[in-house]
N, C-alpha and C. Protein backbone atom coordinates (compact mmCIF):
# COMPACT_ATOMS: atom_id res chain seq x y z
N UNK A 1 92.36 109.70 93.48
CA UNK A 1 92.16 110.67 92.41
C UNK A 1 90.88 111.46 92.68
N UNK A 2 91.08 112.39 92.39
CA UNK A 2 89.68 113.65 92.57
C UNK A 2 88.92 113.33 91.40
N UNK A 3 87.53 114.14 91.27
CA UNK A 3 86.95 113.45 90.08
C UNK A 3 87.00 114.23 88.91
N UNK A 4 87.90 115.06 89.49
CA UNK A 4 88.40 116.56 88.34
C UNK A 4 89.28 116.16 87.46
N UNK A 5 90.19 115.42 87.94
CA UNK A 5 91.49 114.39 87.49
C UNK A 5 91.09 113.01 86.23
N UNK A 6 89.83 112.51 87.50
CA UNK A 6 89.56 111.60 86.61
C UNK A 6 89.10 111.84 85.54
N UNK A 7 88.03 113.24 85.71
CA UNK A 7 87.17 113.55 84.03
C UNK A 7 88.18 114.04 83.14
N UNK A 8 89.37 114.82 83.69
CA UNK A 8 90.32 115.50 82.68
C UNK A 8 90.67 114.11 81.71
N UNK A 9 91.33 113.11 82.44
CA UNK A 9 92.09 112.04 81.97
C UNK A 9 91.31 110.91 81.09
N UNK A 10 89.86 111.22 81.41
CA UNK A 10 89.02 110.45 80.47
C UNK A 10 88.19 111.07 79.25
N UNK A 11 88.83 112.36 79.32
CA UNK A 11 88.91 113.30 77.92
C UNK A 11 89.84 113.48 77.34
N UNK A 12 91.11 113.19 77.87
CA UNK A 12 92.18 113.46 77.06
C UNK A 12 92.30 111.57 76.59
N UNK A 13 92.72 111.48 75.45
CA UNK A 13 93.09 109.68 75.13
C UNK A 13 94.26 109.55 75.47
N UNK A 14 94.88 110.43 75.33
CA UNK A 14 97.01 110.08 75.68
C UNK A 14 97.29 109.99 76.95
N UNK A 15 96.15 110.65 77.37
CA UNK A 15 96.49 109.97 79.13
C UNK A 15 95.48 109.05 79.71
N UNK A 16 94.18 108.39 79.05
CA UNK A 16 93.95 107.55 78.48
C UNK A 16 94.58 105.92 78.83
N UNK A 17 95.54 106.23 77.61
CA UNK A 17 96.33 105.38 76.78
C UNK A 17 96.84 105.12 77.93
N UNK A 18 98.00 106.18 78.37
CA UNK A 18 98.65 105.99 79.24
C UNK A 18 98.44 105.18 80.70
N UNK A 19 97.34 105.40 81.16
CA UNK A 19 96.61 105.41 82.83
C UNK A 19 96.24 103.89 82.44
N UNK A 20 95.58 103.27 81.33
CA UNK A 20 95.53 101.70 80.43
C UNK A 20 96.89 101.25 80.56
N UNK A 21 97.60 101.41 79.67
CA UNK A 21 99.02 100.79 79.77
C UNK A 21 99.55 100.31 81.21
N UNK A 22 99.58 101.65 81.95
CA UNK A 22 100.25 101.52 83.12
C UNK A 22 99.52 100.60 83.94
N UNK A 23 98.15 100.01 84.02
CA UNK A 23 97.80 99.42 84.86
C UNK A 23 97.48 97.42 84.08
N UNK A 24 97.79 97.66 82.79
CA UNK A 24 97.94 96.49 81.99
C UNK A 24 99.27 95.80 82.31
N UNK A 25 100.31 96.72 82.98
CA UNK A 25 101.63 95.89 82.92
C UNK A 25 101.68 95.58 84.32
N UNK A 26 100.65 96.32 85.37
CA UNK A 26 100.61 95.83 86.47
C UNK A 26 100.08 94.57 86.85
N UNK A 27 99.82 93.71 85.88
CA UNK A 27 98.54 92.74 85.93
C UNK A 27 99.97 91.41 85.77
N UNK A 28 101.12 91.82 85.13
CA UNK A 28 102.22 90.66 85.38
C UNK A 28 102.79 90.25 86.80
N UNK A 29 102.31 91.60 87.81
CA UNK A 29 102.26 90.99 89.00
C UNK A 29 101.56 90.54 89.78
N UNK A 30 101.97 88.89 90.37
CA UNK A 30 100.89 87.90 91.16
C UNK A 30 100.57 88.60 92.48
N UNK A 31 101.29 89.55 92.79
CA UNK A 31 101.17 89.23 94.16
C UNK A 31 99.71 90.75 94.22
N UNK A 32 100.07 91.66 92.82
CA UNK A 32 99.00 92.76 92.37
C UNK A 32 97.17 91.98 92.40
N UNK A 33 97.63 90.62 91.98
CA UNK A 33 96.48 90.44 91.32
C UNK A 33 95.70 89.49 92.91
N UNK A 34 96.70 89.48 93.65
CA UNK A 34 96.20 88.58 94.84
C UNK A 34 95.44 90.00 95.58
N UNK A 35 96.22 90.93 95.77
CA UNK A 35 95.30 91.93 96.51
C UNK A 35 94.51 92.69 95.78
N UNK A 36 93.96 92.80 94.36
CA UNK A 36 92.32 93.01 93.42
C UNK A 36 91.84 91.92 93.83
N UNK A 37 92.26 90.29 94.08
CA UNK A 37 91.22 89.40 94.58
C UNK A 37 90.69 89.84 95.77
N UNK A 38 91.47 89.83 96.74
CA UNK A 38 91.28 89.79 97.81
C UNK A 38 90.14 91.13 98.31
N UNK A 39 90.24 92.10 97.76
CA UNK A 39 89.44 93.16 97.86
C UNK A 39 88.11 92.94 96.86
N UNK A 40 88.03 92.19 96.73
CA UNK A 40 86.74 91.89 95.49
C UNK A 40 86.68 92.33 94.81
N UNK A 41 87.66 93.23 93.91
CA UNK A 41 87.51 93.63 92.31
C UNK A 41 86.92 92.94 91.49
N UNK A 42 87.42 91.58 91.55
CA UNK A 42 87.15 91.10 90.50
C UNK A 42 85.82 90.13 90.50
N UNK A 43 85.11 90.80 91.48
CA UNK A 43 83.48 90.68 91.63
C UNK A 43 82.97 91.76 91.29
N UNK A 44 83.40 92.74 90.79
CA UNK A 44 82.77 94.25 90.59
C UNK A 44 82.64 93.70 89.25
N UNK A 45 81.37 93.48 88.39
CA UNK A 45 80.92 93.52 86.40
C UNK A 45 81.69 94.90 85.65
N UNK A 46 81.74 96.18 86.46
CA UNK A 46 82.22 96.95 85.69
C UNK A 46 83.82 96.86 85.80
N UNK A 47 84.27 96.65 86.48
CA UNK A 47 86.09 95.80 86.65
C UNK A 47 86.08 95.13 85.41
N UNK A 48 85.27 93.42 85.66
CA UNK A 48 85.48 92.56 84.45
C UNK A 48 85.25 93.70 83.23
N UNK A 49 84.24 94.36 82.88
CA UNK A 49 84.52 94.75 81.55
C UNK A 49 85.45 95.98 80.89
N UNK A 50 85.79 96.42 82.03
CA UNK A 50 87.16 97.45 81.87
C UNK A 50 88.21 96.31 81.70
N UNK A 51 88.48 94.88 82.43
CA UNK A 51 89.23 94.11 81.39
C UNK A 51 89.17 93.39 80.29
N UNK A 52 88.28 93.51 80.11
CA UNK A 52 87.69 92.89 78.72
C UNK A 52 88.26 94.22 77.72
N UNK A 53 87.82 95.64 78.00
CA UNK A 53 88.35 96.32 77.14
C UNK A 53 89.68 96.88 76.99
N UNK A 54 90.52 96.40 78.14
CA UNK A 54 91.76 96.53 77.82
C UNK A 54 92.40 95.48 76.99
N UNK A 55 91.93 94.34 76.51
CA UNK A 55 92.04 93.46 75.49
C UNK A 55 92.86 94.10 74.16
N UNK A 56 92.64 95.24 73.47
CA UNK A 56 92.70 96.09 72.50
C UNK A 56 94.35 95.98 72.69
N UNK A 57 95.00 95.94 73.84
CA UNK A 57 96.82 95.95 74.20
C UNK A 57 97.14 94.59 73.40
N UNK A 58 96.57 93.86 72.92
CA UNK A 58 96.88 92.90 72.36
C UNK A 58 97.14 92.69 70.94
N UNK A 59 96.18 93.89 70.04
CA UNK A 59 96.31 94.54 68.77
C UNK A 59 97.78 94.41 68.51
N UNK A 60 97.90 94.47 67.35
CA UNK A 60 99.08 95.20 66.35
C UNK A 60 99.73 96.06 66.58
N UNK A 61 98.99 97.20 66.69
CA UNK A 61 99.31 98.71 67.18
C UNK A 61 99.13 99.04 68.23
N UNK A 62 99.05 98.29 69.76
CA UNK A 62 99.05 98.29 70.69
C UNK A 62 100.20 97.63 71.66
N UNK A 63 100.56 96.79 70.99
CA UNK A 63 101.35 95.75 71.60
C UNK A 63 102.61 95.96 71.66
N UNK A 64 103.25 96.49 71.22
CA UNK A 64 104.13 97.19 70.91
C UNK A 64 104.62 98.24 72.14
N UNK A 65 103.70 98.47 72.81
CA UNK A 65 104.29 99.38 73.63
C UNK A 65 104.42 98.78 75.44
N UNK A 66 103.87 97.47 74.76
CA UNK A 66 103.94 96.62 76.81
C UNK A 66 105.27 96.08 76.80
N UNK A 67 105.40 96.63 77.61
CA UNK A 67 106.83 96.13 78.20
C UNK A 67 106.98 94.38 79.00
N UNK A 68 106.32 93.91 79.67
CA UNK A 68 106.03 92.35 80.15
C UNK A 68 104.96 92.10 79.72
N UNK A 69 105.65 91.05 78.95
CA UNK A 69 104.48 90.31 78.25
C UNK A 69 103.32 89.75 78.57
N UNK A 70 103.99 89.09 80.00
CA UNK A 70 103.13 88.06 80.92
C UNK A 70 102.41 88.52 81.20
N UNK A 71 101.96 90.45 81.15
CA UNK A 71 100.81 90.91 81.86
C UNK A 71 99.84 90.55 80.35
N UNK A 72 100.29 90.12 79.39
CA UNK A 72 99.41 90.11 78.25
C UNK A 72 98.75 88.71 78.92
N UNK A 73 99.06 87.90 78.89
CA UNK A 73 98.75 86.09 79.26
C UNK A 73 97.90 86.55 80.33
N UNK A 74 98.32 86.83 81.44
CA UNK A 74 97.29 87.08 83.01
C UNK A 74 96.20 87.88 82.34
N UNK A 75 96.21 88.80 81.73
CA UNK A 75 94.96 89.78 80.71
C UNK A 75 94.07 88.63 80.46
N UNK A 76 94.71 87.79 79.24
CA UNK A 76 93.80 86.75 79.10
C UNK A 76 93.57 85.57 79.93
N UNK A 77 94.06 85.38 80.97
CA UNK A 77 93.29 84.64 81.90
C UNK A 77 92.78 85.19 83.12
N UNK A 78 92.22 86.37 82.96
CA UNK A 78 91.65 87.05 84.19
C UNK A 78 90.17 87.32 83.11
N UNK A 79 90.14 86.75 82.20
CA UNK A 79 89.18 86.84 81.33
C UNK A 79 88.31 85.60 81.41
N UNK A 80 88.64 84.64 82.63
CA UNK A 80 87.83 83.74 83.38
C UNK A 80 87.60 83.72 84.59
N UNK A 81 86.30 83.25 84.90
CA UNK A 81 85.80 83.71 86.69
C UNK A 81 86.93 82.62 87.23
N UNK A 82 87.06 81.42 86.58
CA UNK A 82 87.59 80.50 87.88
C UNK A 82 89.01 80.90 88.44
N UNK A 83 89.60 81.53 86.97
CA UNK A 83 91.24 81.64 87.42
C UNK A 83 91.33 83.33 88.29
N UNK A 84 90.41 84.40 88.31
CA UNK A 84 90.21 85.23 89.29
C UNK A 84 89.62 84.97 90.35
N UNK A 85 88.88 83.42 90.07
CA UNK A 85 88.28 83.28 92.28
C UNK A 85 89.86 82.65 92.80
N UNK A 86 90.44 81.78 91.89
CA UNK A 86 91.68 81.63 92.06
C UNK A 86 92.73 82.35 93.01
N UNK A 87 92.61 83.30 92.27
CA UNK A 87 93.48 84.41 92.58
C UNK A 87 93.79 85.21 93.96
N UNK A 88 92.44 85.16 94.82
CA UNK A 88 92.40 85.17 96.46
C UNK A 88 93.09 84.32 97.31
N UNK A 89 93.49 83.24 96.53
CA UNK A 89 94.87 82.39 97.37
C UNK A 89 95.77 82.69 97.39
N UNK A 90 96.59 83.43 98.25
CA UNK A 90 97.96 83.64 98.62
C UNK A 90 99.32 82.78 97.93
N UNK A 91 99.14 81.41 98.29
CA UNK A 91 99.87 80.54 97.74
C UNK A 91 99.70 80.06 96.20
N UNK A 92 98.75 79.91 95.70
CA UNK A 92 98.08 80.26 94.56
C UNK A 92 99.14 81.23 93.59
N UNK A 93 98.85 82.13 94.33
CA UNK A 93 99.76 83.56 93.79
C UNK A 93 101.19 83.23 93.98
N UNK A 94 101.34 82.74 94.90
CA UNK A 94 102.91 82.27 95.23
C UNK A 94 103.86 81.54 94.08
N UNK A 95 102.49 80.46 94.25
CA UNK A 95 103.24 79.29 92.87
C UNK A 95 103.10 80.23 91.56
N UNK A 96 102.85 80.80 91.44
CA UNK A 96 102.56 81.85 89.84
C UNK A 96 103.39 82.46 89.93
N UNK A 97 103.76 83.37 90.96
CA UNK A 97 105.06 84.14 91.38
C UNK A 97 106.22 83.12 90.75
N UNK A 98 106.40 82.27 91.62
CA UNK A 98 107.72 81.47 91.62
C UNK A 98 107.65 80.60 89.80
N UNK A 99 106.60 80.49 89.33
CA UNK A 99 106.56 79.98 87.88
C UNK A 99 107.64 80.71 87.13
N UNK A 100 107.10 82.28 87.16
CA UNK A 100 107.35 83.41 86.55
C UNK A 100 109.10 83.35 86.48
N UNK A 101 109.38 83.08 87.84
CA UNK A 101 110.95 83.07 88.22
C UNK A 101 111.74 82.26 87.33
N UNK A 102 111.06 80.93 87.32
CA UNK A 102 111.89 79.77 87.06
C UNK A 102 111.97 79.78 85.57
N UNK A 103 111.03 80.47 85.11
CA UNK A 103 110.88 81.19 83.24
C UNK A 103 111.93 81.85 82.85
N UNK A 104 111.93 82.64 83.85
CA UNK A 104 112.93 84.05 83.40
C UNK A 104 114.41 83.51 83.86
N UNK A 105 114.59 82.42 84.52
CA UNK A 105 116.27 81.93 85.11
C UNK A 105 116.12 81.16 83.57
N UNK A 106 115.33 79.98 83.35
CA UNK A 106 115.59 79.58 81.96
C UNK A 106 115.85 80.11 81.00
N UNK A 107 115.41 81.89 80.45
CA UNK A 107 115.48 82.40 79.20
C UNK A 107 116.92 82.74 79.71
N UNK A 108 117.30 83.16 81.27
CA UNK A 108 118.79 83.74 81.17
C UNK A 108 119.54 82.52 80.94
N UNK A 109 119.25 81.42 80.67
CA UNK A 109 120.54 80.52 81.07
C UNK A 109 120.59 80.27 79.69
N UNK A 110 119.67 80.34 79.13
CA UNK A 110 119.55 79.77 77.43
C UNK A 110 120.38 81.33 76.29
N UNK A 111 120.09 82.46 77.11
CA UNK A 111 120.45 83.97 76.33
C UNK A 111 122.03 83.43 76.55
N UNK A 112 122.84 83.20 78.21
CA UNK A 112 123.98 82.82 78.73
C UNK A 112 124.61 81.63 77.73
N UNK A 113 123.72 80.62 76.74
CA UNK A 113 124.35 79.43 76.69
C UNK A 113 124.52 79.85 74.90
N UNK A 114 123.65 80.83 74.47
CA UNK A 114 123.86 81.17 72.99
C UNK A 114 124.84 82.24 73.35
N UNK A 115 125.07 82.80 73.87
CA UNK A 115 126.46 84.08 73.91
C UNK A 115 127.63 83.36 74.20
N UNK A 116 127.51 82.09 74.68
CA UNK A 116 129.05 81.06 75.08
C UNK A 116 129.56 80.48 74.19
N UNK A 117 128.42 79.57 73.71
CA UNK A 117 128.51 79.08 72.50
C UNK A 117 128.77 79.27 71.30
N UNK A 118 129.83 78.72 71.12
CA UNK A 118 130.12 79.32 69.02
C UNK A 118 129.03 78.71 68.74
N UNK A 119 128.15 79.83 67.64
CA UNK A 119 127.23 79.27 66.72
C UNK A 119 127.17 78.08 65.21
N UNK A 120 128.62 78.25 65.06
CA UNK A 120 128.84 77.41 64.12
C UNK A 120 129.07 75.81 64.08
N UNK A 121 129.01 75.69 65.64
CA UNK A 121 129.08 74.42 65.76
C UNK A 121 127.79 73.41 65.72
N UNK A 122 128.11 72.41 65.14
CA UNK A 122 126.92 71.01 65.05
C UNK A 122 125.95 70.73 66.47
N UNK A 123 127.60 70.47 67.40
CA UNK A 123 127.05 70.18 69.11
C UNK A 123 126.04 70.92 69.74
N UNK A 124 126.29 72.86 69.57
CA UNK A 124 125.99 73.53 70.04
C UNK A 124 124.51 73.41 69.08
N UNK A 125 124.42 73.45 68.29
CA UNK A 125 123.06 73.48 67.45
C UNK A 125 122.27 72.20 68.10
N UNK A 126 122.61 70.75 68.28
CA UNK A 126 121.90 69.80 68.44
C UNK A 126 121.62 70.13 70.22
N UNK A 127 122.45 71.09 70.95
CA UNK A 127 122.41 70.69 72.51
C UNK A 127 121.36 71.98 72.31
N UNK A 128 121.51 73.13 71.53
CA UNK A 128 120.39 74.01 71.54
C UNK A 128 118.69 73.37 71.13
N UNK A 129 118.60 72.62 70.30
CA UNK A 129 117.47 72.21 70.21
C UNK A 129 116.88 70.99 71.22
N UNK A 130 117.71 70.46 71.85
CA UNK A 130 117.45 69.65 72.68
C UNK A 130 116.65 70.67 73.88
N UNK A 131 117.26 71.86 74.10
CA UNK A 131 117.06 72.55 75.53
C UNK A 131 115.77 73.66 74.72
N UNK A 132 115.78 73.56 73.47
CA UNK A 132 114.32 74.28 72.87
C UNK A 132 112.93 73.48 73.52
N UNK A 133 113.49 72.20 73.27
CA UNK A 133 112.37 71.14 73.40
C UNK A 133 111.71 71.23 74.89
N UNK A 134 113.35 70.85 75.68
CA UNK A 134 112.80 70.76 77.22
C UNK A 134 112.13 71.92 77.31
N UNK A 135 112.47 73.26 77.55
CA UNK A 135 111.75 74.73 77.74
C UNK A 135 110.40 74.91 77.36
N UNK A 136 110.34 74.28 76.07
CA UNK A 136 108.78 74.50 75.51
C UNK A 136 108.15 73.56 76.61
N UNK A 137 108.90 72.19 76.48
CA UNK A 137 107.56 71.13 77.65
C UNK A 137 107.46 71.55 79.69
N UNK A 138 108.67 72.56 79.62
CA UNK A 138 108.58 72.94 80.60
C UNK A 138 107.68 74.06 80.80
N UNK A 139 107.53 75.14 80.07
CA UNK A 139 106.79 76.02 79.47
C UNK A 139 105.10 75.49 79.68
N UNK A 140 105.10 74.31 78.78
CA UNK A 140 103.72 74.31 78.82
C UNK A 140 103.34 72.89 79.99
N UNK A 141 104.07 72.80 80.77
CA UNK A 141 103.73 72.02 82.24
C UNK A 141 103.50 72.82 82.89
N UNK A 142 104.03 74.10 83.04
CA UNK A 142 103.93 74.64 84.09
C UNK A 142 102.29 75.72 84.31
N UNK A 143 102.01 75.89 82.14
CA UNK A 143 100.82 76.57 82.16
C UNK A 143 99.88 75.53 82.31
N UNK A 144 99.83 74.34 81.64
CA UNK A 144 99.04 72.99 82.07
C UNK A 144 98.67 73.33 83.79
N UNK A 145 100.29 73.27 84.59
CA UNK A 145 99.92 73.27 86.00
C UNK A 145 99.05 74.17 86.89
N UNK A 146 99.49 75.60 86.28
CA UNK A 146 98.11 76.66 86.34
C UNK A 146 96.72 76.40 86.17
N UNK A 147 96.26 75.82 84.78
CA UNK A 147 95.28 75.84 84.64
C UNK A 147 94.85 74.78 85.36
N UNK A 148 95.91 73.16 85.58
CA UNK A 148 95.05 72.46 86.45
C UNK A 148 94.80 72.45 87.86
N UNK A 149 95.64 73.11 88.36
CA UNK A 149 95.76 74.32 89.62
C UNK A 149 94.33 74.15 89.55
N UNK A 150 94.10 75.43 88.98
CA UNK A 150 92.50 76.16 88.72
C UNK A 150 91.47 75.46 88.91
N UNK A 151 91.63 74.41 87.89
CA UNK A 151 90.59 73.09 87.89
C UNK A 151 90.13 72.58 89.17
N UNK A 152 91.09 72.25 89.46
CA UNK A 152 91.16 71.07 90.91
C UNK A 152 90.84 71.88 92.00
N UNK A 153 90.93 73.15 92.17
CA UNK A 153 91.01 73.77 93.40
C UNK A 153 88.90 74.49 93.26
N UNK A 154 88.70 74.15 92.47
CA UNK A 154 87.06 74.57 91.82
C UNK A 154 86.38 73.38 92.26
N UNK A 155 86.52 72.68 91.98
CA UNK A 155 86.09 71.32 92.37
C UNK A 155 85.15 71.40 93.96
């Protein structure tokens, strides 16, 4: 960008808004956030606090317009040094990658198993809450496994 571009766009807010957004939903990708590690962004103080102030996507009246969520979650954990020194591991990024996957095959198999399923049935209600349960503990093993990822690899 020229710096003609940049001053236009940091006077106008709607493009602003926009040039924010667009780089908030880029943050759901691991493999995005392996090459800002890898280039030391996220050793630059004025980086960290340009993400600190994109925080605001998290609002009421903000939120609303992100399309992947997950770039909301990585937002807030790029809001710690350990899980961005993290982030310069390739494989690191890999297993986060492949997390992401195994999330999104679960919500399809569960969207797949309520569109099959008659709703009116007892079975289907007790086999749905059974697979609520597993998902959530799978859900939060796998963010457990992130963060203890993080942990252990600091050490």
């Amino acid at each position: 960008m020229t710096d003609d571009l940049i001053q236009t766009v940091m006077r106008d807010p709607s493009q602003r808004f926009l040039l924010d957004l667009e780089f908030v939903q880029t943050l759901a990708n691991p493999q995005y956030l392996n090459f800002l590690a890898q280039r030391n962004y996220f050793k630059n103080p004025a980086f960290i606090n340009y993400l600190k102030y994109l925080l605001y996507f998290k609002e009421e009246n903000y939120i609303k317009y992100v399309r992947y969520p997950q770039a909301l979650y990585f937002l807030d954990l790029l809001q710690r040094e350990q899980f961005r020194q993290e982030l310069a591991n390739a494989s690191y990024c890999r297993y986060i990658e492949d997390q992401q996957v195994h999330a999104w095959q679960r919500l399809q198999r569960r969207k797949n198993q309520l569109l099959t399923n008659p709703t009116g049935s007892s079975t289907s209600t007790a086999n749905n809450n059974n697979n609520n349960e597993t998902e959530t503990s799978n859900t939060q093993n796998s963010t457990n496994a992130i963060s203890t990822s993080t942990t252990a690899n600091n050490r």
